[in-house]
Protein backbone atom coordinates (compact mmCIF):
# COMPACT_ATOMS: atom_id res chain seq x y z
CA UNK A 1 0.00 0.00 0.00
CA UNK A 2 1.29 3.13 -1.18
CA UNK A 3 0.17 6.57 0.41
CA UNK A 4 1.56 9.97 -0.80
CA UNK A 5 3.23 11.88 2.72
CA UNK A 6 1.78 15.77 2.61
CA UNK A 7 4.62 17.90 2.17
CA UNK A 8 5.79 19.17 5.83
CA UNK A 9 5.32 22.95 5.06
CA UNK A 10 1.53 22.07 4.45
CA UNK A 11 1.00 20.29 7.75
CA UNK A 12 2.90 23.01 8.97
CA UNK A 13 0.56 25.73 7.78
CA UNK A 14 -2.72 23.50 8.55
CA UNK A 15 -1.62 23.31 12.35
CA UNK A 16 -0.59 26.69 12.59
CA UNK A 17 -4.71 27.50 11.55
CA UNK A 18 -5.95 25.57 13.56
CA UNK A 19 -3.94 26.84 16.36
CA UNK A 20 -5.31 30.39 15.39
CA UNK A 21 -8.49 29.48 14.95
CA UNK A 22 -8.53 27.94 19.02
CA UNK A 23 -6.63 31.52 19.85
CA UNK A 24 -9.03 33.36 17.91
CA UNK A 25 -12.66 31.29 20.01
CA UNK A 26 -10.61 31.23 23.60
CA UNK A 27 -10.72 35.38 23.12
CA UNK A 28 -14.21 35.62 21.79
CA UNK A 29 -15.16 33.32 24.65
CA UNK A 30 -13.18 35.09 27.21
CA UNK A 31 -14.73 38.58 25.76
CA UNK A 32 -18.15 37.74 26.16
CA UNK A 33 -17.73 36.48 30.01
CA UNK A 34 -16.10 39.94 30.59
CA UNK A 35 -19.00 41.69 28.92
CA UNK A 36 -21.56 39.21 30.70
CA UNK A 37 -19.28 39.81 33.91
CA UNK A 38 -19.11 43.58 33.42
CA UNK A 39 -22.79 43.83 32.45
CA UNK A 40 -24.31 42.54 35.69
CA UNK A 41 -21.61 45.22 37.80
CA UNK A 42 -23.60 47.75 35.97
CA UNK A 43 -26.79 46.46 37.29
CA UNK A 44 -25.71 46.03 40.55
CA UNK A 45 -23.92 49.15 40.74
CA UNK A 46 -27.49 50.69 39.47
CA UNK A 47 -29.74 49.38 41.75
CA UNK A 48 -27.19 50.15 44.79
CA UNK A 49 -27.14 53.75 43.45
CA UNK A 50 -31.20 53.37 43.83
CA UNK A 51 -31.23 51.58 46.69
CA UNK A 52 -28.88 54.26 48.28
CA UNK A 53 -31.34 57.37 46.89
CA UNK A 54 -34.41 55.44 48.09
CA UNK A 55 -32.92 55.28 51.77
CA UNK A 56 -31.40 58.50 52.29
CA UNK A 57 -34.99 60.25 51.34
CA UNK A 58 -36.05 58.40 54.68
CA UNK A 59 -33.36 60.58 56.28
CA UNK A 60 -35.11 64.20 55.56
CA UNK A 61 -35.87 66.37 59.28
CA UNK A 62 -39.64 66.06 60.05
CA UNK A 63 -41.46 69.42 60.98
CA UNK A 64 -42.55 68.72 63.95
CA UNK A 65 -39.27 66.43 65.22
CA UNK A 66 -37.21 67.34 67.79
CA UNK A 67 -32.87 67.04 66.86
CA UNK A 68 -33.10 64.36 69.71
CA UNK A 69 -35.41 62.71 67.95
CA UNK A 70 -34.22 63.43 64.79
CA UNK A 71 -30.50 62.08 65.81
CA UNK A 72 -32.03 58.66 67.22
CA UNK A 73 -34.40 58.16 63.56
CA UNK A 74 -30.89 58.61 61.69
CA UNK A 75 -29.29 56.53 63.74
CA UNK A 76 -31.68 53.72 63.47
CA UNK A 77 -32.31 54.06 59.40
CA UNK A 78 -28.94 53.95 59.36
CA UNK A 79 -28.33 50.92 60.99
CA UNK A 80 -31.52 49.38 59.18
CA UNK A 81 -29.91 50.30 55.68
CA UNK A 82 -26.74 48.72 56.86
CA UNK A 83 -28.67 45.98 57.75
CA UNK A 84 -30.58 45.33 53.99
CA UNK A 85 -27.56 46.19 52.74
CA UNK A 86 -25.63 43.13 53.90
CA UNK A 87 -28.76 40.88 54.14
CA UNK A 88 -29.34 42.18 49.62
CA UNK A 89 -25.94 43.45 48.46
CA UNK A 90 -23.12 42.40 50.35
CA UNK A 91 -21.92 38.88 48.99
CA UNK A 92 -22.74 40.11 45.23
CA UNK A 93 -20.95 42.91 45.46
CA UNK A 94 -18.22 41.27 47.54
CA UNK A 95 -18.20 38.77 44.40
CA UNK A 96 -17.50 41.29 42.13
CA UNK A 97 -14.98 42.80 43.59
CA UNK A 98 -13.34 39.41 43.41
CA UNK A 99 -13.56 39.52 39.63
CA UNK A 100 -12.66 42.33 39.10
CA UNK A 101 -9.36 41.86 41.19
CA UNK A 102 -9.09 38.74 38.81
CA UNK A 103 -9.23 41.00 35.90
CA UNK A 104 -6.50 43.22 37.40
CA UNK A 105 -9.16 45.95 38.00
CA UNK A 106 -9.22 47.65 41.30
CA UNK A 107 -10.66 50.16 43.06
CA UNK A 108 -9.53 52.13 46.37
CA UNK A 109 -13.65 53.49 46.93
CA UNK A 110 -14.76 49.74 46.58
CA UNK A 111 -11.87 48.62 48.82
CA UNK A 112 -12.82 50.84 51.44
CA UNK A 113 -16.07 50.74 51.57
CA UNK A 114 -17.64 47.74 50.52
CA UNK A 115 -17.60 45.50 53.59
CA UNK A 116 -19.77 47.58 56.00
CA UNK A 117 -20.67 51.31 54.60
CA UNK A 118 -21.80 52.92 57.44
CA UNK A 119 -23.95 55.63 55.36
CA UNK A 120 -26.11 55.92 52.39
CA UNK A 121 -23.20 58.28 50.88
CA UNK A 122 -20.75 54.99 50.82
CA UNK A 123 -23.35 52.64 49.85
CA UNK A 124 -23.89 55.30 46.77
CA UNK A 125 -20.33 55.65 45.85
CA UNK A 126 -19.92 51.11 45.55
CA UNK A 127 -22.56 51.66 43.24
CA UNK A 128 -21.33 54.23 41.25
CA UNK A 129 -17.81 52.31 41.26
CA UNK A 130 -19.32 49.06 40.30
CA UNK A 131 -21.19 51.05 37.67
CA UNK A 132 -17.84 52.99 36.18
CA UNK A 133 -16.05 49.48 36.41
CA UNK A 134 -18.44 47.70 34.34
CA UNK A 135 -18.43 50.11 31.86
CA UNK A 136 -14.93 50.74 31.60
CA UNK A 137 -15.00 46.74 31.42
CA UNK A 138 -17.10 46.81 28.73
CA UNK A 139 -15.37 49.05 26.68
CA UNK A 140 -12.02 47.70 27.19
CA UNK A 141 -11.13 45.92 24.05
CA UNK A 142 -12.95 48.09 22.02
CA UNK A 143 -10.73 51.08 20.43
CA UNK A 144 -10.11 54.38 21.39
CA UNK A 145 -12.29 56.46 19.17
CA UNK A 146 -15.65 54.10 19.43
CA UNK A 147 -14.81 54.29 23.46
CA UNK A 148 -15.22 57.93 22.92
CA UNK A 149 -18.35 57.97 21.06
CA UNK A 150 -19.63 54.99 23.88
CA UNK A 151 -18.94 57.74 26.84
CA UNK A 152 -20.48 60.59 25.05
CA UNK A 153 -23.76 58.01 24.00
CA UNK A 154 -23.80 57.22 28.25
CA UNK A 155 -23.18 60.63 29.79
CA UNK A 156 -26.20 62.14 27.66
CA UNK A 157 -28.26 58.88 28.99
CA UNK A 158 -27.28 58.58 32.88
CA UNK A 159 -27.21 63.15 33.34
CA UNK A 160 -30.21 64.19 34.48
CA UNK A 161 -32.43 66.45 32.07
């Protein structure tokens, strides 16, 4: 039996395609996690931002309250938004801070506050963070003047009219 051998060049080239083509799915693969990944930091970081708002309007001086009693109702709605936001928020957003450290992404504001924030101010700002890291997630492979266009496209969307 007589077979004729494919020149070495050819195999050559045919493994080095096929090696490209794996290359080329591991990075579309590993893009769409990070925009899957990035996507639900922007909806956490959203509804912390609304969570945040929601709470500090129960925060607002009553007419007829005394500062006394003013101080104490802080002091508890405080502590009670503390409270939801560990018992809602805590482990997700302690997740993805995780990934994001995986991704080489950090944050000092996240870092500092997201364990315990003690106000409604903190609790807005890991929001806000998680929002800006998503985003800047997002557009991180994409280049420099469609990232500019994709910031211009969200500032006239999130700024209030």
């Amino acid at each position: 039996m007589h077979y004729r051998r494919r020149p070495k060049w050819k195999t050559v080239l045919v493994a080095s395609f096929v090696l490209l083509f794996v290359a080329e799915v591991g990075l579309v693969i590993q893009q769409e996690s990070a925009q899957i990944f990035a996507a639900k930091a922007q909806e956490t970081g959203s509804a912390l931002v609304d969570f945040a708002e929601t709470r500090a309007q129960l925060l607002g001086r009553k007419t007829d309250e005394s500062f006394a009693q003013y101080a104490q109702r802080i002091s508890t709605e405080n502590a009670d938004t503390q409270s939801l936001y560990l018992k809602l928020y805590a482990v997700k957003v302690a997740r993805l801070r995780d990934g994001f450290a995986r991704r080489g992404i950090n944050s000092s504001q996240l870092d500092e506050f997201y364990k315990t924030p003690v106000s409604t101010i903190a609790i807005r700002e890991i929001g806000g963070t998680l929002f800006d890291m998503g985003s800047e997630l997002r557009t991180a492979g994409i280049p420099g003047t469609v990232k500019k266009c994709w910031r211009a496209i969200h500032r006239k969307q999130v700024s209030p009219a």
